[in-house]
N, C-alpha and C. Protein backbone atom coordinates (compact mmCIF):
# COMPACT_ATOMS: atom_id res chain seq x y z
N UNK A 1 171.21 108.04 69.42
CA UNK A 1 170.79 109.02 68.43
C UNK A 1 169.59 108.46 67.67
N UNK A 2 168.94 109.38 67.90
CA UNK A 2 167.25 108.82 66.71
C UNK A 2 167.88 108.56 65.72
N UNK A 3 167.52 108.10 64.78
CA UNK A 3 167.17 107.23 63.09
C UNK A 3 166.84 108.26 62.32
N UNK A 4 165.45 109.03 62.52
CA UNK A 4 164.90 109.69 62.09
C UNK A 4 164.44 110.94 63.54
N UNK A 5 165.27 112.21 63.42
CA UNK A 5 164.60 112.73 64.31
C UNK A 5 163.70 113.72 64.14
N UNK A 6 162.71 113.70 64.91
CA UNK A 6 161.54 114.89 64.87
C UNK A 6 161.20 115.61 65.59
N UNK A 7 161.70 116.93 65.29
CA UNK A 7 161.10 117.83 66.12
C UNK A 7 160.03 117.91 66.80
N UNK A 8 160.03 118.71 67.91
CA UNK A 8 158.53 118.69 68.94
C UNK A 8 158.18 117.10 69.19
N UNK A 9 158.83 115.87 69.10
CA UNK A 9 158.56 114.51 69.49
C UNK A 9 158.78 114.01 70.96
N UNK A 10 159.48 115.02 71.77
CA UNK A 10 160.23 114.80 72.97
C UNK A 10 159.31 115.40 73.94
N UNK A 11 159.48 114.76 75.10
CA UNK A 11 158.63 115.09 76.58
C UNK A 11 159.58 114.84 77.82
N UNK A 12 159.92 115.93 78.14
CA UNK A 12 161.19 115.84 78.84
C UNK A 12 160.59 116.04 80.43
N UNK A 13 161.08 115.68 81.77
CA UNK A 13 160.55 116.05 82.89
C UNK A 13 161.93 116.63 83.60
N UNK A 14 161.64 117.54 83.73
CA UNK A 14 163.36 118.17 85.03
C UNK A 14 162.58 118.52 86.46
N UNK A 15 163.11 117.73 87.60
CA UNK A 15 163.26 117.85 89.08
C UNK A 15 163.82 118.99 89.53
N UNK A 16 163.14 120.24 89.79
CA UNK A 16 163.57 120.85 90.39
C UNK A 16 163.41 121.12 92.04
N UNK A 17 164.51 122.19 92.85
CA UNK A 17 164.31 122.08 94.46
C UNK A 17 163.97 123.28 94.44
N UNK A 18 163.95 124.29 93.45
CA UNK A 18 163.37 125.76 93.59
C UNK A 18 161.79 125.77 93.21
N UNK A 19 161.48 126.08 94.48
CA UNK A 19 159.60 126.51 94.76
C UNK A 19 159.09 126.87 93.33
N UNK A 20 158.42 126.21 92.89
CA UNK A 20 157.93 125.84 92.07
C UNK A 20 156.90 127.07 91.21
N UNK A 21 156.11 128.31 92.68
CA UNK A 21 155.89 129.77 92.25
C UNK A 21 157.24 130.36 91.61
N UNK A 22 158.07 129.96 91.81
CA UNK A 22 159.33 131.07 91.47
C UNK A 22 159.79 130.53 90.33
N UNK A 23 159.71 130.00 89.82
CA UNK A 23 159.70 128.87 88.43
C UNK A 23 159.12 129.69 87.91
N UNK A 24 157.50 129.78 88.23
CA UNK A 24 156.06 130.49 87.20
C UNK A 24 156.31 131.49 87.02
N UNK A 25 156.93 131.88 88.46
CA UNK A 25 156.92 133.78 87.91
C UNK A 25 158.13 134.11 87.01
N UNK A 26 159.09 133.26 86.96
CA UNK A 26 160.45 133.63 85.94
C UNK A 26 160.04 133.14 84.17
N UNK A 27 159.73 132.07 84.30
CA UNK A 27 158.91 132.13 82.96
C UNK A 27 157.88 133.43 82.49
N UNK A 28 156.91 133.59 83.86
CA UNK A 28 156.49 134.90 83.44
C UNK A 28 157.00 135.81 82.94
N UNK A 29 158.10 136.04 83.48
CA UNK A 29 158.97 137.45 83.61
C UNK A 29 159.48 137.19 82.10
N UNK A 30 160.41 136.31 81.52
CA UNK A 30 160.75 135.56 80.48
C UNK A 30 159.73 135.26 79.61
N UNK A 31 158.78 136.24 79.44
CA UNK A 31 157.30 135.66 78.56
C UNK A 31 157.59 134.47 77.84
N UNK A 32 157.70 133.66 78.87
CA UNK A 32 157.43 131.83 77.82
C UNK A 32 156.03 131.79 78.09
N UNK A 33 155.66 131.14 77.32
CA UNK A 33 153.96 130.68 77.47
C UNK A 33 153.94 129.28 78.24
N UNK A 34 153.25 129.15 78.99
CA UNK A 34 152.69 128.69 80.16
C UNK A 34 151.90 127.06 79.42
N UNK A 35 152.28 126.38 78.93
CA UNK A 35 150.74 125.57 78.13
C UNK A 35 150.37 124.82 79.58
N UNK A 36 150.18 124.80 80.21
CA UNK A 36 149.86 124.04 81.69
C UNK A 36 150.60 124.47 82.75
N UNK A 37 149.39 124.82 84.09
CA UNK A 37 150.06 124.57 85.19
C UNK A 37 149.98 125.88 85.97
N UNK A 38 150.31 125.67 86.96
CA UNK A 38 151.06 124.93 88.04
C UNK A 38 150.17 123.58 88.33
N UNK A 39 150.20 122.09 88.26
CA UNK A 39 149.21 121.55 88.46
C UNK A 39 149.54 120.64 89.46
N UNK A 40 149.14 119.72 90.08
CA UNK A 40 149.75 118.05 90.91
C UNK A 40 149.88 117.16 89.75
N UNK A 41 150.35 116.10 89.96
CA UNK A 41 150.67 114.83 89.52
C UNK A 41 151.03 113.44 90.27
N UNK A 42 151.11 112.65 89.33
CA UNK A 42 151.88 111.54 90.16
C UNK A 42 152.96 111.43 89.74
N UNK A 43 154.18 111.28 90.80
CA UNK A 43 155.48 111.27 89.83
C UNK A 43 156.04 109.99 90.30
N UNK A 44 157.01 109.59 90.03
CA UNK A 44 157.70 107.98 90.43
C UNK A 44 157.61 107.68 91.78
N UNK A 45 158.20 108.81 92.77
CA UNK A 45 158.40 108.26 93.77
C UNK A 45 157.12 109.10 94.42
N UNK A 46 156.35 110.07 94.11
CA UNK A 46 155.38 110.62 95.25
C UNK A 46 154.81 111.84 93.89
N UNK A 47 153.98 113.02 94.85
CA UNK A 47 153.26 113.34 94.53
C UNK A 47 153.70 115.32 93.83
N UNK A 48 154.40 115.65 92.72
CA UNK A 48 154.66 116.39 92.05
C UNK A 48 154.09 117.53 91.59
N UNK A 49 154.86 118.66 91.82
CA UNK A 49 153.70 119.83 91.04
C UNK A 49 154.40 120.25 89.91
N UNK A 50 153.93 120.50 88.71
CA UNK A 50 154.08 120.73 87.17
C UNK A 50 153.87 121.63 87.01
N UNK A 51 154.98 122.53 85.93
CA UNK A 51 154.59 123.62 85.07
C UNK A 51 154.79 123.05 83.71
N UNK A 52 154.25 123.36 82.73
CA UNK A 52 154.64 122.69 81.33
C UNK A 52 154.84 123.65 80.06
N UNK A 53 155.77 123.70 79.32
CA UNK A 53 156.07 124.84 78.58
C UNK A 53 156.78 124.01 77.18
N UNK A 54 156.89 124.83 76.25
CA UNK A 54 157.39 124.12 74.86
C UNK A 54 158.75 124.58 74.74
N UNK A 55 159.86 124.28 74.34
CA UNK A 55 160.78 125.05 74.07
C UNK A 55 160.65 125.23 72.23
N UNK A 56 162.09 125.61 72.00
CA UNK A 56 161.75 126.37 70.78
C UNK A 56 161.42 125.31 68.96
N UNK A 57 161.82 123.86 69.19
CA UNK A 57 161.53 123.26 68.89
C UNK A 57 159.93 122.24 68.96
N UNK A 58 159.54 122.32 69.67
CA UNK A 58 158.04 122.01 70.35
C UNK A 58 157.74 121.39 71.02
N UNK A 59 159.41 120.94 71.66
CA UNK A 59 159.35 119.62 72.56
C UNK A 59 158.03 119.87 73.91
N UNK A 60 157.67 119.19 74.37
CA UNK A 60 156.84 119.49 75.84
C UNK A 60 158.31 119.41 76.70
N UNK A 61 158.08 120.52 77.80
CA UNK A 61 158.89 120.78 78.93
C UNK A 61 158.29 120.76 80.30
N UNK A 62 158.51 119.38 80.83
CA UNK A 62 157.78 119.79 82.32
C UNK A 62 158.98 120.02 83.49
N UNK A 63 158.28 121.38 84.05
CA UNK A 63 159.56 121.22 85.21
C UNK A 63 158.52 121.03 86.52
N UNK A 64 159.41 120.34 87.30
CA UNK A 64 158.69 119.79 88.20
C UNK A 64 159.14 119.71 89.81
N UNK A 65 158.34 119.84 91.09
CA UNK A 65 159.36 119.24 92.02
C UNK A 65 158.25 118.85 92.90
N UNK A 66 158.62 117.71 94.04
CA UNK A 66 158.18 117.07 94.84
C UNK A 66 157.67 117.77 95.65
N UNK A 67 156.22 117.52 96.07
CA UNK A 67 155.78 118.35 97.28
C UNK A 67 155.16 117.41 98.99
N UNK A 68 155.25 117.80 99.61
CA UNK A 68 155.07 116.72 100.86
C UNK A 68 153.26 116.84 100.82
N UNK A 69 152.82 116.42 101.79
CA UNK A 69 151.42 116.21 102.49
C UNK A 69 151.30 117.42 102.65
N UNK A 70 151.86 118.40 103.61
CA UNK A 70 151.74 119.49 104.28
C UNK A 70 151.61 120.53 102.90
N UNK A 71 152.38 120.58 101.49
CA UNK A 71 152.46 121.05 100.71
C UNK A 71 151.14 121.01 100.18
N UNK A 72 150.27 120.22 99.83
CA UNK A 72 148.88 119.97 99.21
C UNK A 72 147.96 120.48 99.95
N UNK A 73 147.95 121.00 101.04
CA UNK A 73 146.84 121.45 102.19
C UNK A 73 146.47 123.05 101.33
């Protein structure tokens, strides 16, 4: 438990296995605002695509999932 906690201080990353368009378009649908993305990255083990969104506190929310070689073409 934080000491002192502060809102919007958190940067959370969630792995997801659902295609990563279908992510964008449900947030769409769900008018969350979008602050980034769909973008690449580097993630621990390989090479990640990002959407990034705030929840209602201001935390940063990245959801994310692994994409192969063939995926980046």
């Amino acid at each position: 438990k934080a000491h002192v906690p502060t809102p919007g201080s958190a940067d959370l990353c969630f792995i997801t296995s659902t295609n990563l368009d279908e992510v964008f378009e449900h947030l769409k649908v769900c008018r969350t605002e979008v602050v980034e993305g769909p973008v690449d990255r580097t993630g621990a083990v390989g090479t990640i695509r990002s959407v990034y969104v705030r929840d209602p506190d201001g935390n940063l929310i990245e959801i994310s999932n692994y994409i192969s070689k063939v995926d980046r073409i």
